[in-house]
PDB file of N, CA and C in Angstrom:
ATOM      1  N   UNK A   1       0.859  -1.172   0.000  1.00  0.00           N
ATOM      2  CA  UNK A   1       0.000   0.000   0.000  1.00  0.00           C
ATOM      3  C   UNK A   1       0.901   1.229   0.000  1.00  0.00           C
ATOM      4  N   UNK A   2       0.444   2.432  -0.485  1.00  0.00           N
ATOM      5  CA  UNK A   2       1.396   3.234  -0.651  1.00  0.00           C
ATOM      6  C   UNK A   2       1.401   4.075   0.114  1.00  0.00           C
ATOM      7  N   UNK A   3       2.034   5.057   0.620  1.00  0.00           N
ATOM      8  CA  UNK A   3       2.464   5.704   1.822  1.00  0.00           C
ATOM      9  C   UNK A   3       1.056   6.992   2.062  1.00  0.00           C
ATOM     10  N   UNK A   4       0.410   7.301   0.714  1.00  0.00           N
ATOM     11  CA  UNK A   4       0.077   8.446   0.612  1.00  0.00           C
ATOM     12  C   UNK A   4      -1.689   7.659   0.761  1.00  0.00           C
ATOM     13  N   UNK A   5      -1.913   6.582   0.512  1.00  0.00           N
ATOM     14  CA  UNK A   5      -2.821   5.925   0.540  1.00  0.00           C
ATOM     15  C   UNK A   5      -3.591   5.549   2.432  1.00  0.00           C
ATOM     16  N   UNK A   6      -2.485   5.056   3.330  1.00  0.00           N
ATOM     17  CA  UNK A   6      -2.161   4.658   4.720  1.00  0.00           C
ATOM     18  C   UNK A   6      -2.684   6.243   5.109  1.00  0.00           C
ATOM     19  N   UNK A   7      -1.852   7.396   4.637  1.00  0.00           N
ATOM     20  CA  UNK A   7      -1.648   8.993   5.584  1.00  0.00           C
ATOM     21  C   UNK A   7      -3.434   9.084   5.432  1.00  0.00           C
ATOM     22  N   UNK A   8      -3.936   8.934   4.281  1.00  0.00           N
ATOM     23  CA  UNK A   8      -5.779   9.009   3.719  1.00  0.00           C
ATOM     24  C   UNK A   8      -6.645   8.336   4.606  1.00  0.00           C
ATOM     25  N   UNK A   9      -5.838   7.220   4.952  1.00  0.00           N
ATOM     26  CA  UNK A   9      -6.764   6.209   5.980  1.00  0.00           C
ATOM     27  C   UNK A   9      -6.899   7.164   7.306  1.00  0.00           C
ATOM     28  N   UNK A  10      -6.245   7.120   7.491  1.00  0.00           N
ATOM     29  CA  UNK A  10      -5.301   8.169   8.784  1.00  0.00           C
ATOM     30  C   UNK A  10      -6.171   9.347   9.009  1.00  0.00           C
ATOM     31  N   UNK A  11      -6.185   9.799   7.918  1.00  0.00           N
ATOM     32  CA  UNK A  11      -6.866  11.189   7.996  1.00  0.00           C
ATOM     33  C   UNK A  11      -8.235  11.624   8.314  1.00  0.00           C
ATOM     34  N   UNK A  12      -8.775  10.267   6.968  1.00  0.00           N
ATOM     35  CA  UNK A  12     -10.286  10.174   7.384  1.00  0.00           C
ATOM     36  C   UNK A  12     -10.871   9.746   8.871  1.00  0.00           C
ATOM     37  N   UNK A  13     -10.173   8.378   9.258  1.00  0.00           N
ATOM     38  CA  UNK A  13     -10.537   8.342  10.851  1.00  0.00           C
ATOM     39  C   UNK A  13      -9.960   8.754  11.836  1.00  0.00           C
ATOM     40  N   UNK A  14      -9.277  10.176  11.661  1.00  0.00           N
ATOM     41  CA  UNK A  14      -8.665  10.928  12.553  1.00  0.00           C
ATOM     42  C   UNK A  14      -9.468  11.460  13.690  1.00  0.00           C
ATOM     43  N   UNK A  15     -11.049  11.420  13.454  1.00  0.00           N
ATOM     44  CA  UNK A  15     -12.010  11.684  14.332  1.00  0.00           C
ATOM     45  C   UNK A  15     -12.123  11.255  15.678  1.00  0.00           C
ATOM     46  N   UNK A  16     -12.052  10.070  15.303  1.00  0.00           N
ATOM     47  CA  UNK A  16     -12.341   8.899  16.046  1.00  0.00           C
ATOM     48  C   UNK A  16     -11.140   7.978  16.604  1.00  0.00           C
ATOM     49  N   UNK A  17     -10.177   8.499  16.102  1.00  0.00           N
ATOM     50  CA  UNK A  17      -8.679   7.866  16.614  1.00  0.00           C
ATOM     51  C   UNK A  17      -8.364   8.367  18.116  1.00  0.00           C
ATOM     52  N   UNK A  18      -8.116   7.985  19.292  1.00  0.00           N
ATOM     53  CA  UNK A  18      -6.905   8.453  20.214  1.00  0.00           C
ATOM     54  C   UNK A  18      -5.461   8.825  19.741  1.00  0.00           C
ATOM     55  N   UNK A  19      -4.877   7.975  18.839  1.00  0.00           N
ATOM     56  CA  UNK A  19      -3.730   8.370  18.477  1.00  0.00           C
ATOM     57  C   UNK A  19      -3.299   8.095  17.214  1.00  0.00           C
ATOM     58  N   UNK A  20      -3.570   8.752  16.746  1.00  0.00           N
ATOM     59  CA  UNK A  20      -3.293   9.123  15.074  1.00  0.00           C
ATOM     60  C   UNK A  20      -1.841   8.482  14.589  1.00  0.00           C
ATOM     61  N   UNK A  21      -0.922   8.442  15.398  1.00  0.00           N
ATOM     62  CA  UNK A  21       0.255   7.922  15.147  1.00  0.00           C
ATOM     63  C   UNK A  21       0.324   6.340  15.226  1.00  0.00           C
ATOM     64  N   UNK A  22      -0.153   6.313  16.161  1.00  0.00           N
ATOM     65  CA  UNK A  22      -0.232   4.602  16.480  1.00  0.00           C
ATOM     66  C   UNK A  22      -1.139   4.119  15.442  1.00  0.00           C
ATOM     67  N   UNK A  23      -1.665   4.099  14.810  1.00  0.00           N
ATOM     68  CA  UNK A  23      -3.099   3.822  13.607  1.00  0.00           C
ATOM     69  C   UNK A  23      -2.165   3.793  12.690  1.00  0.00           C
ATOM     70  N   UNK A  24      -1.567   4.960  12.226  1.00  0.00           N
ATOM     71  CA  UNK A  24      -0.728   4.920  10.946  1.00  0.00           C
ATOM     72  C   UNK A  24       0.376   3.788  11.411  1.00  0.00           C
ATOM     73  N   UNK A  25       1.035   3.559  12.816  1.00  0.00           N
ATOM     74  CA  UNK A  25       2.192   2.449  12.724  1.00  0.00           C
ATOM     75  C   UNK A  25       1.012   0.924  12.102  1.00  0.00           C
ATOM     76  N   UNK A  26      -0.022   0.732  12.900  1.00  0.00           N
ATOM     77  CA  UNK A  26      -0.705  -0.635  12.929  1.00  0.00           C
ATOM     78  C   UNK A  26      -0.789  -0.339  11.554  1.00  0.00           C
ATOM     79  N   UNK A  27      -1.210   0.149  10.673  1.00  0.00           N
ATOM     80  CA  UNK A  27      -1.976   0.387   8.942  1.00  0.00           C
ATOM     81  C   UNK A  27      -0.326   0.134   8.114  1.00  0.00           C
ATOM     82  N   UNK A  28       0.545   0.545   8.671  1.00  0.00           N
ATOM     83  CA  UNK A  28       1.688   0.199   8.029  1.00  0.00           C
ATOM     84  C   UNK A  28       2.244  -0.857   8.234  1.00  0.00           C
ATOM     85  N   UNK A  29       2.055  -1.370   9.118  1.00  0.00           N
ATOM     86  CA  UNK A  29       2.556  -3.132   9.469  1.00  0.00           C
ATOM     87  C   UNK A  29       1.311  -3.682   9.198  1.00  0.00           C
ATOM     88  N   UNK A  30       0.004  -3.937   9.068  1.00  0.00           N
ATOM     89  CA  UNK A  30      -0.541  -4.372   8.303  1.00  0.00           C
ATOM     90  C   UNK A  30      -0.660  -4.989   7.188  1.00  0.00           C
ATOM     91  N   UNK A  31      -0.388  -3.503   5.953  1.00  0.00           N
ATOM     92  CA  UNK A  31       0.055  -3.296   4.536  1.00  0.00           C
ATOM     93  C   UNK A  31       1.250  -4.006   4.357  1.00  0.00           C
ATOM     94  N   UNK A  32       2.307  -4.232   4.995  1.00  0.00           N
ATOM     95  CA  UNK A  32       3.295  -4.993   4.539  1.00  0.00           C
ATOM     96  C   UNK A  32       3.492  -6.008   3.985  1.00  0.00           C
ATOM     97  N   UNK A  33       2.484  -7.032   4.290  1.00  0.00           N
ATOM     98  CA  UNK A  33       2.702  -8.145   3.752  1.00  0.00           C
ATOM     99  C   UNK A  33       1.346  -8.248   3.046  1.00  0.00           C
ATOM    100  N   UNK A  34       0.859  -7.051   2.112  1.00  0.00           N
ATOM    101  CA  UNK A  34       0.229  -7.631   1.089  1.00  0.00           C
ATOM    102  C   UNK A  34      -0.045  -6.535   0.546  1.00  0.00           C
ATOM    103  N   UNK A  35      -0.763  -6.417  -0.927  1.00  0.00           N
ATOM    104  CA  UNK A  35      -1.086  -5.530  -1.961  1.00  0.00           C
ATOM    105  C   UNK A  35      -2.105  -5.199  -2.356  1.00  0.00           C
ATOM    106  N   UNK A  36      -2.707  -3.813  -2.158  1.00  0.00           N
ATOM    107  CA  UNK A  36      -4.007  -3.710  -3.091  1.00  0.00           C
ATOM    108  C   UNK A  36      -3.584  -2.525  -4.185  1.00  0.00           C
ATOM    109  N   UNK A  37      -4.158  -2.391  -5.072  1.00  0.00           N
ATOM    110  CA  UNK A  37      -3.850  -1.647  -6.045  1.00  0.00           C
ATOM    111  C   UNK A  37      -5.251  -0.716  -5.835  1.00  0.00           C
ATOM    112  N   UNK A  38      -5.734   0.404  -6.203  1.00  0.00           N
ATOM    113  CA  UNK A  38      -6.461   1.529  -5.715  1.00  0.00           C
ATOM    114  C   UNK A  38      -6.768   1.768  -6.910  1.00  0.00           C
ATOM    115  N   UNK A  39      -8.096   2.160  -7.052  1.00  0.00           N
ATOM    116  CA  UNK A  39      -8.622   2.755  -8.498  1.00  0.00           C
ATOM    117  C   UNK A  39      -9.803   3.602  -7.706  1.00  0.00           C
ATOM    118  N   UNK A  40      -9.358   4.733  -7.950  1.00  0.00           N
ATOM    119  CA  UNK A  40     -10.571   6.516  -7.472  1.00  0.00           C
ATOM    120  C   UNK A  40     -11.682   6.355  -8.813  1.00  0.00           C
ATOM    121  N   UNK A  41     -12.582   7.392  -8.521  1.00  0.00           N
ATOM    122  CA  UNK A  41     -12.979   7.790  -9.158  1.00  0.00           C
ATOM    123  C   UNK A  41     -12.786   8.777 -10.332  1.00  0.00           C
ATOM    124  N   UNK A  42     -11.799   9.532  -9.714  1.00  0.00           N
ATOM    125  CA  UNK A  42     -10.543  10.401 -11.151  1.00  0.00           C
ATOM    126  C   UNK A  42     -10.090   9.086 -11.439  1.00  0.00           C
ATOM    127  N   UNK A  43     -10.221   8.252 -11.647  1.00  0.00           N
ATOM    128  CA  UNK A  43      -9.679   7.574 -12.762  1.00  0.00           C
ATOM    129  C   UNK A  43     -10.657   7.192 -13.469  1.00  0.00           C
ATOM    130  N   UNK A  44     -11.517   6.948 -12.637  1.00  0.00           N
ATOM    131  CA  UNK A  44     -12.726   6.247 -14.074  1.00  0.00           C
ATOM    132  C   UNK A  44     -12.919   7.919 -14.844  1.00  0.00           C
ATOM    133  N   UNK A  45     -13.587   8.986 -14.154  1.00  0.00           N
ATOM    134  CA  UNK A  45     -13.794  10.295 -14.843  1.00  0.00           C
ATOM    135  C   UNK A  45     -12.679  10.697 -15.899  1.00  0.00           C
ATOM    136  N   UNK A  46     -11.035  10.208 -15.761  1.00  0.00           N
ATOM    137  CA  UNK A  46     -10.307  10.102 -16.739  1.00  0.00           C
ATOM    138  C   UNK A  46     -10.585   9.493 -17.300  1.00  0.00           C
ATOM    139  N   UNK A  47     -10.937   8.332 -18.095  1.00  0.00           N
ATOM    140  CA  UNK A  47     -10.907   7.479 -18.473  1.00  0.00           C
ATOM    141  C   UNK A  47     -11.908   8.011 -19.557  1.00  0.00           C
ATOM    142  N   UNK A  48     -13.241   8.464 -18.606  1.00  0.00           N
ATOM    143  CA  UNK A  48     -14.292   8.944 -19.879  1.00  0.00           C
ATOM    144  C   UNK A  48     -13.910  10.015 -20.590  1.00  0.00           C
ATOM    145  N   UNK A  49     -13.352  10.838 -19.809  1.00  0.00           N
ATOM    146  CA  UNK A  49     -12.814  12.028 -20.914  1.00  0.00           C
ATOM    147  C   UNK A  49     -12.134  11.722 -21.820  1.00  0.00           C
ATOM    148  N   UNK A  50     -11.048  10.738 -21.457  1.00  0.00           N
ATOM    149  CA  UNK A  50     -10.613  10.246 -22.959  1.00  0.00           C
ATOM    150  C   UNK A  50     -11.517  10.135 -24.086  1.00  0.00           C
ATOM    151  N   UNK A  51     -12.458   9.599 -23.859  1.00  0.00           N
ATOM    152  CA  UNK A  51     -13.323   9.471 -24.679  1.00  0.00           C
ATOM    153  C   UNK A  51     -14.837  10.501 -24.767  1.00  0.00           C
ATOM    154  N   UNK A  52     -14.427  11.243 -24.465  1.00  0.00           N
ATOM    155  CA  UNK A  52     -14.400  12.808 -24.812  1.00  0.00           C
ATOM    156  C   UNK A  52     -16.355  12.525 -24.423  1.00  0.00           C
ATOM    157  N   UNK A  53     -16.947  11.932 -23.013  1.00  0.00           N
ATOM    158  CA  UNK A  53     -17.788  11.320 -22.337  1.00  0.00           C
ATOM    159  C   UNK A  53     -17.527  12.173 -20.991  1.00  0.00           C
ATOM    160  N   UNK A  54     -18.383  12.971 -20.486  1.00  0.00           N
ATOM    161  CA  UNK A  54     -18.645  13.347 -19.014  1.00  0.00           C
ATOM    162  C   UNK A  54     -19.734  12.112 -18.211  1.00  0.00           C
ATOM    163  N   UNK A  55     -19.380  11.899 -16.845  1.00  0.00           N
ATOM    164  CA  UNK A  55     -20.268  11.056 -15.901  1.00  0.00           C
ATOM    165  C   UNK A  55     -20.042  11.901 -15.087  1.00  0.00           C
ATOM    166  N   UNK A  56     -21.237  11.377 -14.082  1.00  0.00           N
ATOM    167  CA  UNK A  56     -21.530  11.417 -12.546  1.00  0.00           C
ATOM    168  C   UNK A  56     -20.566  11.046 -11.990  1.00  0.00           C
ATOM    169  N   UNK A  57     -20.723  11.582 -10.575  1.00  0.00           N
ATOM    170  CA  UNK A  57     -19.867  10.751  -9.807  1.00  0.00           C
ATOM    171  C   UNK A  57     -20.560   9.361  -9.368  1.00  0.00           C
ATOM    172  N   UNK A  58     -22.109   9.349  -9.093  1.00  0.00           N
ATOM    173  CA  UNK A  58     -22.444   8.045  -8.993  1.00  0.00           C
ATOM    174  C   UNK A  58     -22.293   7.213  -9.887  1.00  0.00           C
ATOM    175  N   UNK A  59     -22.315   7.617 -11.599  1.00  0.00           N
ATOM    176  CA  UNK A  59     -21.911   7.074 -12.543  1.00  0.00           C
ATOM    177  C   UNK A  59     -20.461   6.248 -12.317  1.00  0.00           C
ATOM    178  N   UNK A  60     -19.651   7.074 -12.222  1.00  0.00           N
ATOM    179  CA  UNK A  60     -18.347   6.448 -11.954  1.00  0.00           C
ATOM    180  C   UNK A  60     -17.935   5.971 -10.613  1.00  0.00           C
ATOM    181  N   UNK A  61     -18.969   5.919  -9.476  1.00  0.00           N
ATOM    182  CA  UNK A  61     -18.747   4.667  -8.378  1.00  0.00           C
ATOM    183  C   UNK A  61     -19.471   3.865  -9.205  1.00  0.00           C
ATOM    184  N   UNK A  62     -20.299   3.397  -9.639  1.00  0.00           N
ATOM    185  CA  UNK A  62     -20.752   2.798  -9.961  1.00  0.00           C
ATOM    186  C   UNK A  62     -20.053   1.246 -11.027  1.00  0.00           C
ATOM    187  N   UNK A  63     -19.263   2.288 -12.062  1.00  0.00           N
ATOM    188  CA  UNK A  63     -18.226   1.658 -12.988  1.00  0.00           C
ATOM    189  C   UNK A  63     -17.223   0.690 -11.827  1.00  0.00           C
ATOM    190  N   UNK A  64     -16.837   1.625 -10.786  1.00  0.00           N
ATOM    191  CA  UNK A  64     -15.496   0.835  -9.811  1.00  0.00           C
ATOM    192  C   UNK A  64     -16.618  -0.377  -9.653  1.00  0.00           C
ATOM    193  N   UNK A  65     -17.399  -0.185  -8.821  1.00  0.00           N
ATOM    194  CA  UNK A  65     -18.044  -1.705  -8.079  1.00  0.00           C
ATOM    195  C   UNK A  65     -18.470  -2.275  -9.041  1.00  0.00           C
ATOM    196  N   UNK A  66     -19.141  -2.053 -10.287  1.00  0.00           N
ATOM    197  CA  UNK A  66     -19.403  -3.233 -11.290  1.00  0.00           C
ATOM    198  C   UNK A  66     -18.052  -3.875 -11.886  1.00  0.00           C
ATOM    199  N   UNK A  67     -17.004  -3.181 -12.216  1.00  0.00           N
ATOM    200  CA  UNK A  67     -15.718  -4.104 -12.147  1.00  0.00           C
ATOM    201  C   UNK A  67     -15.095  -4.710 -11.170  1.00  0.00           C
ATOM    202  N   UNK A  68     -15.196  -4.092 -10.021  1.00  0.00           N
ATOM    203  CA  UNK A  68     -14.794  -4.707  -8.660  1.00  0.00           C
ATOM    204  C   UNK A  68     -15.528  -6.147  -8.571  1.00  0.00           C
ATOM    205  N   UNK A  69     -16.669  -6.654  -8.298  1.00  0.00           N
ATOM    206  CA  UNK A  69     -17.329  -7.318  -8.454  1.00  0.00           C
ATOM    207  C   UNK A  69     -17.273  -8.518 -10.036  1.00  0.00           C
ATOM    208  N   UNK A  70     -16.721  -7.774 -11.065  1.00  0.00           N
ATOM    209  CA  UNK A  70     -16.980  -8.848 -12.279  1.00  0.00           C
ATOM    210  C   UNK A  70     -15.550  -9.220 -12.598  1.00  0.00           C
ATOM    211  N   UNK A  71     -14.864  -8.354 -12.342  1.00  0.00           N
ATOM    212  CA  UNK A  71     -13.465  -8.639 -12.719  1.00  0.00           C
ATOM    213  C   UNK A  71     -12.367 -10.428 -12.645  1.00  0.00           C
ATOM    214  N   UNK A  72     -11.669 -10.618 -13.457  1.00  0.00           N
ATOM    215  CA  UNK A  72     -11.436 -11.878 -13.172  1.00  0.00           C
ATOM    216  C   UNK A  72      -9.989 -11.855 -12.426  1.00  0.00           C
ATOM    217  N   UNK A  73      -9.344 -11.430 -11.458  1.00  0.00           N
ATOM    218  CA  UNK A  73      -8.553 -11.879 -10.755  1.00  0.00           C
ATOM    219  C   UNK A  73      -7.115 -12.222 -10.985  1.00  0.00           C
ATOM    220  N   UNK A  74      -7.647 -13.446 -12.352  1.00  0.00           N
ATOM    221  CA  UNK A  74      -6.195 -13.961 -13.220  1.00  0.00           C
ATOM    222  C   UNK A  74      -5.595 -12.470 -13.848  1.00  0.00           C
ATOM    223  N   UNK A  75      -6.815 -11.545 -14.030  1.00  0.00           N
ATOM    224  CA  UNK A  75      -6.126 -10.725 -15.080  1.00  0.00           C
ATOM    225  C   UNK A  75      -6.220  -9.506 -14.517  1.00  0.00           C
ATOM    226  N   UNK A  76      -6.820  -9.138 -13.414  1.00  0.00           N
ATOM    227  CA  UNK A  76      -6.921  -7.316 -12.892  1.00  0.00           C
ATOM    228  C   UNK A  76      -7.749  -6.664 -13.561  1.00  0.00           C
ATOM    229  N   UNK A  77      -7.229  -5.653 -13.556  1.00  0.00           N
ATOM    230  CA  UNK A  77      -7.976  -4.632 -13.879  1.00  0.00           C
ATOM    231  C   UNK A  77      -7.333  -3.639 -14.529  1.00  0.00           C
ATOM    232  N   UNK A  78      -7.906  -3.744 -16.105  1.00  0.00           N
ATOM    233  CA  UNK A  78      -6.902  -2.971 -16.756  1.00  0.00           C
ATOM    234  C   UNK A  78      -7.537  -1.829 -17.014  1.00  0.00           C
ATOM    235  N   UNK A  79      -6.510  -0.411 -17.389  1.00  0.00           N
ATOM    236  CA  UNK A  79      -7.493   1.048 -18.028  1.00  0.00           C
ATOM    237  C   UNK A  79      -8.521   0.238 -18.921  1.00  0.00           C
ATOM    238  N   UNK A  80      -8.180   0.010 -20.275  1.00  0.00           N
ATOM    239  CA  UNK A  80      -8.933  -0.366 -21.051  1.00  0.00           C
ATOM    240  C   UNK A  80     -10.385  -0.735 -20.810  1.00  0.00           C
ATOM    241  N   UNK A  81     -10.175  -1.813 -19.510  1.00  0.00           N
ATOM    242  CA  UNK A  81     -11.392  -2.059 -19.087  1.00  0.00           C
ATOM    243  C   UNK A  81     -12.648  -0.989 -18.429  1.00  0.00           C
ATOM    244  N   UNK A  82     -11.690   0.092 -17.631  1.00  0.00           N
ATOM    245  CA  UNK A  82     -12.571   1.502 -17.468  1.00  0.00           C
ATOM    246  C   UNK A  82     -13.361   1.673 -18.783  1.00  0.00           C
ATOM    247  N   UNK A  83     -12.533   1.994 -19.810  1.00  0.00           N
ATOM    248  CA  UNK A  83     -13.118   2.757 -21.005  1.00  0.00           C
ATOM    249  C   UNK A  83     -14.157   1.848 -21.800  1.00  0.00           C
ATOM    250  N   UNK A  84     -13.585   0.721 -21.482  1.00  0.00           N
ATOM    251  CA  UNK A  84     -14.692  -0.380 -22.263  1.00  0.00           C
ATOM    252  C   UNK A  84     -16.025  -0.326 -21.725  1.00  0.00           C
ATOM    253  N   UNK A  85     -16.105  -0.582 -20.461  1.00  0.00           N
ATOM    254  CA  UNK A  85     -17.378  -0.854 -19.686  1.00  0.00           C
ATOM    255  C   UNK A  85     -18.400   0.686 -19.751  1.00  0.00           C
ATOM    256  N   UNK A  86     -17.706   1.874 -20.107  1.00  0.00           N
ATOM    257  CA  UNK A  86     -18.271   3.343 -20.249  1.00  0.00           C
ATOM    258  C   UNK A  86     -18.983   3.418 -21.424  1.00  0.00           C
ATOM    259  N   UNK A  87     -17.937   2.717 -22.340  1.00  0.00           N
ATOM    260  CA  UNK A  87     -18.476   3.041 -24.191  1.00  0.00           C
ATOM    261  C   UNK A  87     -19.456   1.488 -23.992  1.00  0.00           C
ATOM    262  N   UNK A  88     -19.402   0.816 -23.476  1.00  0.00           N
ATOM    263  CA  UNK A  88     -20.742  -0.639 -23.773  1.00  0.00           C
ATOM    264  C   UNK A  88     -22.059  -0.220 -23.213  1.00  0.00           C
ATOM    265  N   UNK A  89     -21.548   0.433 -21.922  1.00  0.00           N
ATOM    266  CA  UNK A  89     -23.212   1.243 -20.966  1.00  0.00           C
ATOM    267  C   UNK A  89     -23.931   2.285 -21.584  1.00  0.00           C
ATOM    268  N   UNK A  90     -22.880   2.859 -22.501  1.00  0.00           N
ATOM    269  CA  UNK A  90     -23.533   4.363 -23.296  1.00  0.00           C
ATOM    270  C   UNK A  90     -23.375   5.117 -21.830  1.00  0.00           C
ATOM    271  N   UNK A  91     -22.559   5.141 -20.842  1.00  0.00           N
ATOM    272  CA  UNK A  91     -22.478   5.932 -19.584  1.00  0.00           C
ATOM    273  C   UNK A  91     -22.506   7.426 -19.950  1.00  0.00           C
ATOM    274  N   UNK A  92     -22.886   8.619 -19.040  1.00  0.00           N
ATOM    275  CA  UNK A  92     -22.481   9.879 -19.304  1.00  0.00           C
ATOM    276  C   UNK A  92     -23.369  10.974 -20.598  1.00  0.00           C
ATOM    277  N   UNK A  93     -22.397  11.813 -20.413  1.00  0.00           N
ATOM    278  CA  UNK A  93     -22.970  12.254 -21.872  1.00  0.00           C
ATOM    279  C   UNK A  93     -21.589  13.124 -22.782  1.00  0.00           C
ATOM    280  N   UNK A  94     -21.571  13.454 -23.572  1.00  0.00           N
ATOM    281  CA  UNK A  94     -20.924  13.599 -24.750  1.00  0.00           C
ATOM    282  C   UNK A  94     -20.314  14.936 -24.392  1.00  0.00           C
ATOM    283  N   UNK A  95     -19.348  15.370 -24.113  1.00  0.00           N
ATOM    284  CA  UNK A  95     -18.343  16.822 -23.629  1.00  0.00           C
ATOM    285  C   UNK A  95     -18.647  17.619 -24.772  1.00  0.00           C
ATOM    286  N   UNK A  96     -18.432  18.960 -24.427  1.00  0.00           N
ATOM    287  CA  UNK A  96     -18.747  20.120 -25.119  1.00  0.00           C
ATOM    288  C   UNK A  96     -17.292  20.229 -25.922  1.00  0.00           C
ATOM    289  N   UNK A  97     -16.587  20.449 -26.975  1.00  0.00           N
ATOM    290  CA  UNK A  97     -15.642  20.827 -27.642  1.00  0.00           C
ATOM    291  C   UNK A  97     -15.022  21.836 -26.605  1.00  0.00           C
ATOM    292  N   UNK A  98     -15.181  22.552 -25.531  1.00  0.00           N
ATOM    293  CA  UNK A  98     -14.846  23.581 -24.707  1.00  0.00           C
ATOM    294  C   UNK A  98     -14.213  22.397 -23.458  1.00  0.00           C
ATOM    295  N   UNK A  99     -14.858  21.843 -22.934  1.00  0.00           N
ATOM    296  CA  UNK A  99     -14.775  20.871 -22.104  1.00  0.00           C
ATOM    297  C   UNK A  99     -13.199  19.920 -22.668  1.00  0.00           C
ATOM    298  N   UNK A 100     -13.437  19.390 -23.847  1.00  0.00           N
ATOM    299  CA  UNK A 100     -12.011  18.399 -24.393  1.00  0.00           C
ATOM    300  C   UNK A 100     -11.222  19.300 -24.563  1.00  0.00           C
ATOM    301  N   UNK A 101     -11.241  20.811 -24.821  1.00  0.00           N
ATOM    302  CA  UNK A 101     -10.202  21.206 -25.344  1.00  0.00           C
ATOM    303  C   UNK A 101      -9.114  21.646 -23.548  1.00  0.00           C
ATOM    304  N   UNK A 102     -10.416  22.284 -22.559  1.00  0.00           N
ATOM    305  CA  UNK A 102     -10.079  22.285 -21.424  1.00  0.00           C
ATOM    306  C   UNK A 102      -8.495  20.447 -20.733  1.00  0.00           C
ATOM    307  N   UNK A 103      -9.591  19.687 -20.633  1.00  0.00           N
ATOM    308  CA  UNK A 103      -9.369  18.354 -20.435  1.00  0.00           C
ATOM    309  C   UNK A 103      -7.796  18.219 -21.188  1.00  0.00           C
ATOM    310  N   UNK A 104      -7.649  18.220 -22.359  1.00  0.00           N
ATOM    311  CA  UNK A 104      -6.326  17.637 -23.516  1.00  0.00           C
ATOM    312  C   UNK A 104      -5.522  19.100 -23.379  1.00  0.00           C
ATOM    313  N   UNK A 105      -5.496  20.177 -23.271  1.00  0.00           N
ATOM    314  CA  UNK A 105      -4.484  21.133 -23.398  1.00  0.00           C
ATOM    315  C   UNK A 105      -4.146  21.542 -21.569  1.00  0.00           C
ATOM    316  N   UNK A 106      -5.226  21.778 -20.575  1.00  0.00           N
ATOM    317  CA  UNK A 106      -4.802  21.838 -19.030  1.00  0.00           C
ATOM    318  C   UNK A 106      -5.065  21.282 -17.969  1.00  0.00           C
ATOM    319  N   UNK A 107      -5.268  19.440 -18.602  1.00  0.00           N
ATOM    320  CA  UNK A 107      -6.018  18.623 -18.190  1.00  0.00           C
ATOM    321  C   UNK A 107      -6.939  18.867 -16.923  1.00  0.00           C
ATOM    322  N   UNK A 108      -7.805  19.352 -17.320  1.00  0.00           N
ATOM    323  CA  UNK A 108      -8.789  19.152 -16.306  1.00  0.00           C
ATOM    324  C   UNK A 108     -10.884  18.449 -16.826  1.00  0.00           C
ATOM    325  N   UNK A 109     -10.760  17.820 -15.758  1.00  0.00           N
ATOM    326  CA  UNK A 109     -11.839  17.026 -15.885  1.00  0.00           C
ATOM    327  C   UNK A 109     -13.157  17.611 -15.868  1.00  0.00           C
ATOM    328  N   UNK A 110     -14.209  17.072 -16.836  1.00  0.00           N
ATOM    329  CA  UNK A 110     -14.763  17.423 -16.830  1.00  0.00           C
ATOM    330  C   UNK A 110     -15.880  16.331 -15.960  1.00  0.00           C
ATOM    331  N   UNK A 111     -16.694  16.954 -14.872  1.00  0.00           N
ATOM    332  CA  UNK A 111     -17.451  15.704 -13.977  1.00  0.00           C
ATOM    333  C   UNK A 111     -18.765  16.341 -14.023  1.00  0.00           C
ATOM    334  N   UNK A 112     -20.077  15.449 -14.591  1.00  0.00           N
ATOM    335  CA  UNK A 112     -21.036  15.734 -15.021  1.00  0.00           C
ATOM    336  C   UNK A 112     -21.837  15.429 -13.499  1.00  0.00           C
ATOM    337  N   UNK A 113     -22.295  16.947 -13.133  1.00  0.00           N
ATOM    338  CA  UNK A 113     -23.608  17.273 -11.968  1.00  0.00           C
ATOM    339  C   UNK A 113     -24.733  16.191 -12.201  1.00  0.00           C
TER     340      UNK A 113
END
């Protein structure tokens, strides 16, 4: 797990922690002896912009847990598969030429309200 991933854990149940330090030692000896790989929602929302497609944000939780759930294991979880499962659903809707040009020249995303 990656360092910046553990500090997030950390942060969010910082509420409710006594000691914020001790949480991050247990979450780091934890993580040691195993791997998850992390996929946000900026990634699926990247993913559609590539394909020049705005979503929701429920749209794109949505994409994580239907691959989370179907995915085969032997093989992960590849980008491709983001973009595939967006363009098969007809997800989103279609970016404004203002929006891609935003997105491809100062990358910024476009995330459909």
């Amino acid at each position: 797990m990656h360092e910046h991933h553990i500090d997030d854990m950390v942060r969010r149940l910082k509420p409710v922690l006594r000691d914020p330090q001790k949480a991050k030692v247990i979450l780091k000896r934890y993580w040691h002896t195993r791997m998850a790989l992390v996929w946000e929602t900026e990634d699926v929302h990247r993913a559609a912009n590539e394909r020049e497609v705005a979503l929701t944000d429920l749209e794109a939780i949505s994409v994580l847990q239907t691959l989370l759930n179907q995915h085969n294991a032997q093989y992960g979880i590849k980008w491709e598969d983001l973009t595939t499962h967006i363009e098969d659903r007809v997800l989103g809707r279609k970016m404004t030429k203002r929006e891609v040009a935003r997105f491809v020249h100062r990358d910024i995303l476009t995330i459909r309200k």
